[in-house]
N, C-alpha and C. Protein backbone atom coordinates (compact mmCIF):
# COMPACT_ATOMS: atom_id res chain seq x y z
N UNK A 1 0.84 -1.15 0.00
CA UNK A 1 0.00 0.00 0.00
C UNK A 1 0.90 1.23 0.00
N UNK A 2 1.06 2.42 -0.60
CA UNK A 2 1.51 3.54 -1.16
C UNK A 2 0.63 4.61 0.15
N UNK A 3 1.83 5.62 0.61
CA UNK A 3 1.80 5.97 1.29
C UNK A 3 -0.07 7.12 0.81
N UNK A 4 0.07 7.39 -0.34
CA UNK A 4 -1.33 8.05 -0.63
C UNK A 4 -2.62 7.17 -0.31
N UNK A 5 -2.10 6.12 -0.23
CA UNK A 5 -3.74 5.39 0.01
C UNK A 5 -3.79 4.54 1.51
N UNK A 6 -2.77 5.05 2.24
CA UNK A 6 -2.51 4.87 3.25
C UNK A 6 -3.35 6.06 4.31
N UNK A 7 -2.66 7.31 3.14
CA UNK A 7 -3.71 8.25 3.73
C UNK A 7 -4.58 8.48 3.57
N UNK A 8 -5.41 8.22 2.42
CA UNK A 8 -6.92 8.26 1.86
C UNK A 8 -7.80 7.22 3.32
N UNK A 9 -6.73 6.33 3.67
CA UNK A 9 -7.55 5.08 4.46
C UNK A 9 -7.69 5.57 5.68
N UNK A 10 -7.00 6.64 5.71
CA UNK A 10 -6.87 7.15 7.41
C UNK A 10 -7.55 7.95 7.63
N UNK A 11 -7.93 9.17 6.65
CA UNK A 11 -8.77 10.22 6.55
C UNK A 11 -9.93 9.58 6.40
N UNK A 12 -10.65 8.30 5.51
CA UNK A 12 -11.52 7.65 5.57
C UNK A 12 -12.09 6.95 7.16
N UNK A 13 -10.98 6.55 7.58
CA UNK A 13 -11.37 6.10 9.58
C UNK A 13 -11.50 7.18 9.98
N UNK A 14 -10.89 8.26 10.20
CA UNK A 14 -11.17 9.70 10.56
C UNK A 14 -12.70 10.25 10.57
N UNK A 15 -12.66 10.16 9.25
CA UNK A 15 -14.15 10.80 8.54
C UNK A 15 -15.26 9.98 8.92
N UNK A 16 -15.15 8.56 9.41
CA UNK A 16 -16.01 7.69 9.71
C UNK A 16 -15.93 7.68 11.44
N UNK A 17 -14.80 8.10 12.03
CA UNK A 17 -15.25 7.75 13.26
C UNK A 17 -16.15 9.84 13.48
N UNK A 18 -15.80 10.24 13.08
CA UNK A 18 -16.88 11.64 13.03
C UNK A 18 -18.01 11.31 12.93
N UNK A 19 -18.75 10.47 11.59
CA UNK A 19 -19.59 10.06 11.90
C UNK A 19 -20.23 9.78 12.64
N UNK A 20 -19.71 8.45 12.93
CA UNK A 20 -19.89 7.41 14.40
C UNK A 20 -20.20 8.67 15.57
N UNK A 21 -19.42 9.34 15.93
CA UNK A 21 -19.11 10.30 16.98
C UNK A 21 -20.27 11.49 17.10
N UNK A 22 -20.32 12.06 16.02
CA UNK A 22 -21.99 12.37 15.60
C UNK A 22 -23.19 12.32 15.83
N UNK A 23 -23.22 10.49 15.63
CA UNK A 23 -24.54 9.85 15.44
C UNK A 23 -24.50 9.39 16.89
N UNK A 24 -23.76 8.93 17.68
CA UNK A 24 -23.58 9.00 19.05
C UNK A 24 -24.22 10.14 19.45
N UNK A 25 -23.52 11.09 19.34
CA UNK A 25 -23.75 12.57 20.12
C UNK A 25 -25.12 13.07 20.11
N UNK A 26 -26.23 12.09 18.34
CA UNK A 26 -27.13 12.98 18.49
C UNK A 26 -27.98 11.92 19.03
N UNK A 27 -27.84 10.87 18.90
CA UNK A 27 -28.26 9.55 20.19
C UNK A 27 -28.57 10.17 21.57
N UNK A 28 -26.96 10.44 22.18
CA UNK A 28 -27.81 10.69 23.29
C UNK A 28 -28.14 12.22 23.42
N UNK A 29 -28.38 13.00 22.52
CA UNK A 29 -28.93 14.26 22.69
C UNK A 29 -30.81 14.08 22.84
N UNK A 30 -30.96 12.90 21.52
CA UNK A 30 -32.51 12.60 21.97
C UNK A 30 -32.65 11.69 23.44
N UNK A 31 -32.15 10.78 23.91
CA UNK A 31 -31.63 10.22 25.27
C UNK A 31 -32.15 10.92 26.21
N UNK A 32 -31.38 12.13 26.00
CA UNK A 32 -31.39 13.45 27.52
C UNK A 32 -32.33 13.96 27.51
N UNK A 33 -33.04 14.27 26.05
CA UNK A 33 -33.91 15.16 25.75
C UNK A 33 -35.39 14.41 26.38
N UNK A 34 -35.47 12.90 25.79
CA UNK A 34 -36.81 12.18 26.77
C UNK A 34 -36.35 12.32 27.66
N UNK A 35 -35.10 12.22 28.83
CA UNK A 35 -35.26 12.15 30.56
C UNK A 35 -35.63 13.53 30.91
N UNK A 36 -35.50 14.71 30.03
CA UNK A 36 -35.84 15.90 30.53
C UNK A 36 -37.19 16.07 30.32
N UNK A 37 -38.07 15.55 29.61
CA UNK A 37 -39.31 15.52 28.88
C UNK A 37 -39.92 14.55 29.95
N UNK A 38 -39.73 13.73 30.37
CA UNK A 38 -39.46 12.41 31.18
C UNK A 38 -39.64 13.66 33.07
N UNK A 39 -38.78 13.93 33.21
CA UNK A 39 -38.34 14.61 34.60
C UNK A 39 -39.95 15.86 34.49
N UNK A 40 -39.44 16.77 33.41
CA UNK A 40 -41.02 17.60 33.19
C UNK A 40 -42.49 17.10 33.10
N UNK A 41 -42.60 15.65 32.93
CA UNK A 41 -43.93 15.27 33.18
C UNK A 41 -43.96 15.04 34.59
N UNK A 42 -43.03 14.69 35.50
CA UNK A 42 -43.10 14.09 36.78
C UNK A 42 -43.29 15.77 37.19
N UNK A 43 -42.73 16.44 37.03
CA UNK A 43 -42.82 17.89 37.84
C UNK A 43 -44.04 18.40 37.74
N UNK A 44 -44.59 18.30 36.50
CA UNK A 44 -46.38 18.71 36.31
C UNK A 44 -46.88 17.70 37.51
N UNK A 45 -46.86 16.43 37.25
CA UNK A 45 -47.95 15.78 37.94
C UNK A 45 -47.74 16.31 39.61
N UNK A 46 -46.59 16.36 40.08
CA UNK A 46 -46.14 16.62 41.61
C UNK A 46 -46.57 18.06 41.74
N UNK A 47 -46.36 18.53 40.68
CA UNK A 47 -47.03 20.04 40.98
C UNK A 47 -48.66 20.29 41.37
N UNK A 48 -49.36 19.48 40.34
CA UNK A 48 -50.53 19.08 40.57
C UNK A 48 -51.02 18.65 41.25
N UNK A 49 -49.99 17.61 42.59
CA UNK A 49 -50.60 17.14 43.67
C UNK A 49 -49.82 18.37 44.79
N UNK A 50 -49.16 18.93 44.79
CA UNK A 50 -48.72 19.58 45.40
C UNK A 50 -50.16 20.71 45.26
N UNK A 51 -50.68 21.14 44.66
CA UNK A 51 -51.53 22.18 44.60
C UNK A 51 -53.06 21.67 45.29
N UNK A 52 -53.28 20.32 44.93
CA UNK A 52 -54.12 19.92 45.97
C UNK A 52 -54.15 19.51 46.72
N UNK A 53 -52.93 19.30 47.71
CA UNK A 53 -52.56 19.27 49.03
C UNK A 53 -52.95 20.55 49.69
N UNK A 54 -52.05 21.78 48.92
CA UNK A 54 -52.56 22.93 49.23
C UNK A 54 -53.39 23.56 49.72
N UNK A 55 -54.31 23.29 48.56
CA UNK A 55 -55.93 23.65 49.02
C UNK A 55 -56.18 22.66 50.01
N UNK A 56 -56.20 21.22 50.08
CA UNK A 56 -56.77 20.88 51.40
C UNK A 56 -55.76 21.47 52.77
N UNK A 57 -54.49 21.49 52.87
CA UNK A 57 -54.45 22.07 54.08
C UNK A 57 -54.58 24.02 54.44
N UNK A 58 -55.36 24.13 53.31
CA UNK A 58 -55.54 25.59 53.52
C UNK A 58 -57.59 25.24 54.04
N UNK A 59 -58.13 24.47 53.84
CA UNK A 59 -59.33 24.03 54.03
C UNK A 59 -59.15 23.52 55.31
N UNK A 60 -58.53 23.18 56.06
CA UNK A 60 -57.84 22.21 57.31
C UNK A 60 -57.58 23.19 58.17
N UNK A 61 -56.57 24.20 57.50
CA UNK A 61 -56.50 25.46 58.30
C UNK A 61 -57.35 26.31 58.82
N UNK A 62 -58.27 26.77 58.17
CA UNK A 62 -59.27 27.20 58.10
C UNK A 62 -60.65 26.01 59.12
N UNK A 63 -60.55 25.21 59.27
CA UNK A 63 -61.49 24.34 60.09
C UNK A 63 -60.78 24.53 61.36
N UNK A 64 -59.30 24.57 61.58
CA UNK A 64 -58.62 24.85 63.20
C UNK A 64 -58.86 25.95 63.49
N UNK A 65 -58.61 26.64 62.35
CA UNK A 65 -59.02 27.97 63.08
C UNK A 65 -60.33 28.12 63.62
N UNK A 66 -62.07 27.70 62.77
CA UNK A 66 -62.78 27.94 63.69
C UNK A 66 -63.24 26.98 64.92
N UNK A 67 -62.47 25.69 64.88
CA UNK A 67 -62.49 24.67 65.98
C UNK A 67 -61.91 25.53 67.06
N UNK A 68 -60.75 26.44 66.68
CA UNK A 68 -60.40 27.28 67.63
C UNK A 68 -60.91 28.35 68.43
N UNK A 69 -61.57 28.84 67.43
CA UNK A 69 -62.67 29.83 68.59
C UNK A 69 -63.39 29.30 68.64
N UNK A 70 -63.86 28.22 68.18
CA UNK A 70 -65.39 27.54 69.38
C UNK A 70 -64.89 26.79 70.70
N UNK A 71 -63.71 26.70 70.74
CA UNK A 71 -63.07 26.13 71.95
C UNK A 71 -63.35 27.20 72.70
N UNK A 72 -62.55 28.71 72.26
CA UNK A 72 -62.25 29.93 72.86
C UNK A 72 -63.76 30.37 73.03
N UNK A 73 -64.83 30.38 72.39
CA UNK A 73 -65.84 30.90 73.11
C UNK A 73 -67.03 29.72 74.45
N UNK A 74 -66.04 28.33 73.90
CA UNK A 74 -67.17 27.91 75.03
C UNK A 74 -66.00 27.95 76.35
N UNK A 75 -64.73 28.04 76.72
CA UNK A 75 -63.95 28.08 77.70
C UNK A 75 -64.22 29.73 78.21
N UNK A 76 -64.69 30.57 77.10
CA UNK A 76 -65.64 32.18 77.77
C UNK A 76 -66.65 31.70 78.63
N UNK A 77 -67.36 30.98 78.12
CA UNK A 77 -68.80 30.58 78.55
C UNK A 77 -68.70 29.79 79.85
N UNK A 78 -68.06 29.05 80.14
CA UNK A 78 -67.53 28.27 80.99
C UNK A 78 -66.87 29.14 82.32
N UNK A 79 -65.95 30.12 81.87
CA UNK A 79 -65.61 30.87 82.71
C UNK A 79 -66.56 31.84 83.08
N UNK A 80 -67.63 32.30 82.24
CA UNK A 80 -68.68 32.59 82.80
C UNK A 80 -69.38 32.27 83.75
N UNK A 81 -69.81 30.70 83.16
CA UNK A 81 -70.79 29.85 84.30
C UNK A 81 -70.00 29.70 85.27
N UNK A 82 -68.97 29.68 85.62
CA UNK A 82 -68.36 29.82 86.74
C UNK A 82 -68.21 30.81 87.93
N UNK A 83 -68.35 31.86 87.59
CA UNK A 83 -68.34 33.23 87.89
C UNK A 83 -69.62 33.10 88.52
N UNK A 84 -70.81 32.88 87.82
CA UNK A 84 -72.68 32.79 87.97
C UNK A 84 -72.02 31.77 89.22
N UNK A 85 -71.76 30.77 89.02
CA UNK A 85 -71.86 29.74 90.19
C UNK A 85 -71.08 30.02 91.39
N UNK A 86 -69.79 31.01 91.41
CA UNK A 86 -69.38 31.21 92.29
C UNK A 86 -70.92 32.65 93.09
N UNK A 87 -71.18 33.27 92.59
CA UNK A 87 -72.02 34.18 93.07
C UNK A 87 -73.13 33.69 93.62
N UNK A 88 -73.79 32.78 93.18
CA UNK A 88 -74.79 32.38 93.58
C UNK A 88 -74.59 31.48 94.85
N UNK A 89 -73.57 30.96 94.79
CA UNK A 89 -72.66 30.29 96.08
C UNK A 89 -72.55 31.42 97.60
N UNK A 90 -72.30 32.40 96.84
CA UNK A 90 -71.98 33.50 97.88
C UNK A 90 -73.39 33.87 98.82
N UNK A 91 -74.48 34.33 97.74
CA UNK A 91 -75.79 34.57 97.49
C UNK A 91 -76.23 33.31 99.08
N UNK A 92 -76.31 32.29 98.68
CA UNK A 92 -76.72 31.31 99.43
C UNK A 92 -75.52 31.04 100.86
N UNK A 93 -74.59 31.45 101.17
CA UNK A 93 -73.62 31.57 102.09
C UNK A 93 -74.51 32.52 103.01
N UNK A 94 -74.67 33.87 102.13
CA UNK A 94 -75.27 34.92 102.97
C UNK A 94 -76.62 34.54 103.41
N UNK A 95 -77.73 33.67 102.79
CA UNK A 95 -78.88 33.35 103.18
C UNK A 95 -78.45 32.89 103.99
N UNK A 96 -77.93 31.60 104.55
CA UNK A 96 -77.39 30.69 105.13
C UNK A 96 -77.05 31.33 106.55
N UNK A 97 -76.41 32.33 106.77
CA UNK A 97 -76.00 33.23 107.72
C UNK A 97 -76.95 33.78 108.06
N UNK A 98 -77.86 34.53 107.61
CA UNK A 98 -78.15 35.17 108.08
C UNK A 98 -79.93 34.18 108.82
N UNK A 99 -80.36 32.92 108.09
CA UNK A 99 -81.34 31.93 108.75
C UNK A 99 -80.49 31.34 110.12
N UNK A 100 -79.02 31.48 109.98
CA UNK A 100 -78.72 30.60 111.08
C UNK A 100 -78.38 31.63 112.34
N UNK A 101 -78.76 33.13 112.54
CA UNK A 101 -78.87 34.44 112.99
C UNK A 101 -79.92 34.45 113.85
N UNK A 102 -80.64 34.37 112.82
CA UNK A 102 -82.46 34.31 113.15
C UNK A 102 -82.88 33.07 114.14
């Protein structure tokens, strides 16, 4: 073999592993391109449950909160009736005294 077709053969492996190297490259360019396409469907759907999580613990929130003042107004009420019952306690102390006077 003559050094010209020695080099024709080399520039030919050359020119072919470019190819090769190429068709690789655009291999895994579509590859990456579904795991990113791939990764972006998973982010919609998680987004989507992420948003109705949301709303239910903003619906959740909103139920503590008024579980919370109905606690807070019957522990009013309570401390109320307490107050009534201590008075009326008193009320009947003083009857009490004053029948056992008489």
């Amino acid at each position: 073999m003559s050094i010209k077709e020695a080099g024709m053969q080399f520039i030919g492996s050359i020119e072919n592993e470019f190819v090769r190297i190429g068709a690789d490259q655009m291999e895994m360019g579509q590859q990456l391109t579904e795991r990113i396409n791939g990764v972006a469907d998973r982010v919609k759907t998680l987004d989507g449950k992420v948003a109705v999580l949301d709303t239910k613990v903003t619906a959740l929130d909103a139920k503590v909160t008024s579980m919370q003042a109905s606690i807070d107004e019957l522990q009013a009420g309570q401390a109320s009736m307490q107050q009534t019952q201590t008075e009326m306690m008193h009320i009947l102390i003083a009857i009490q005294r004053k029948l056992d006077v008489n």
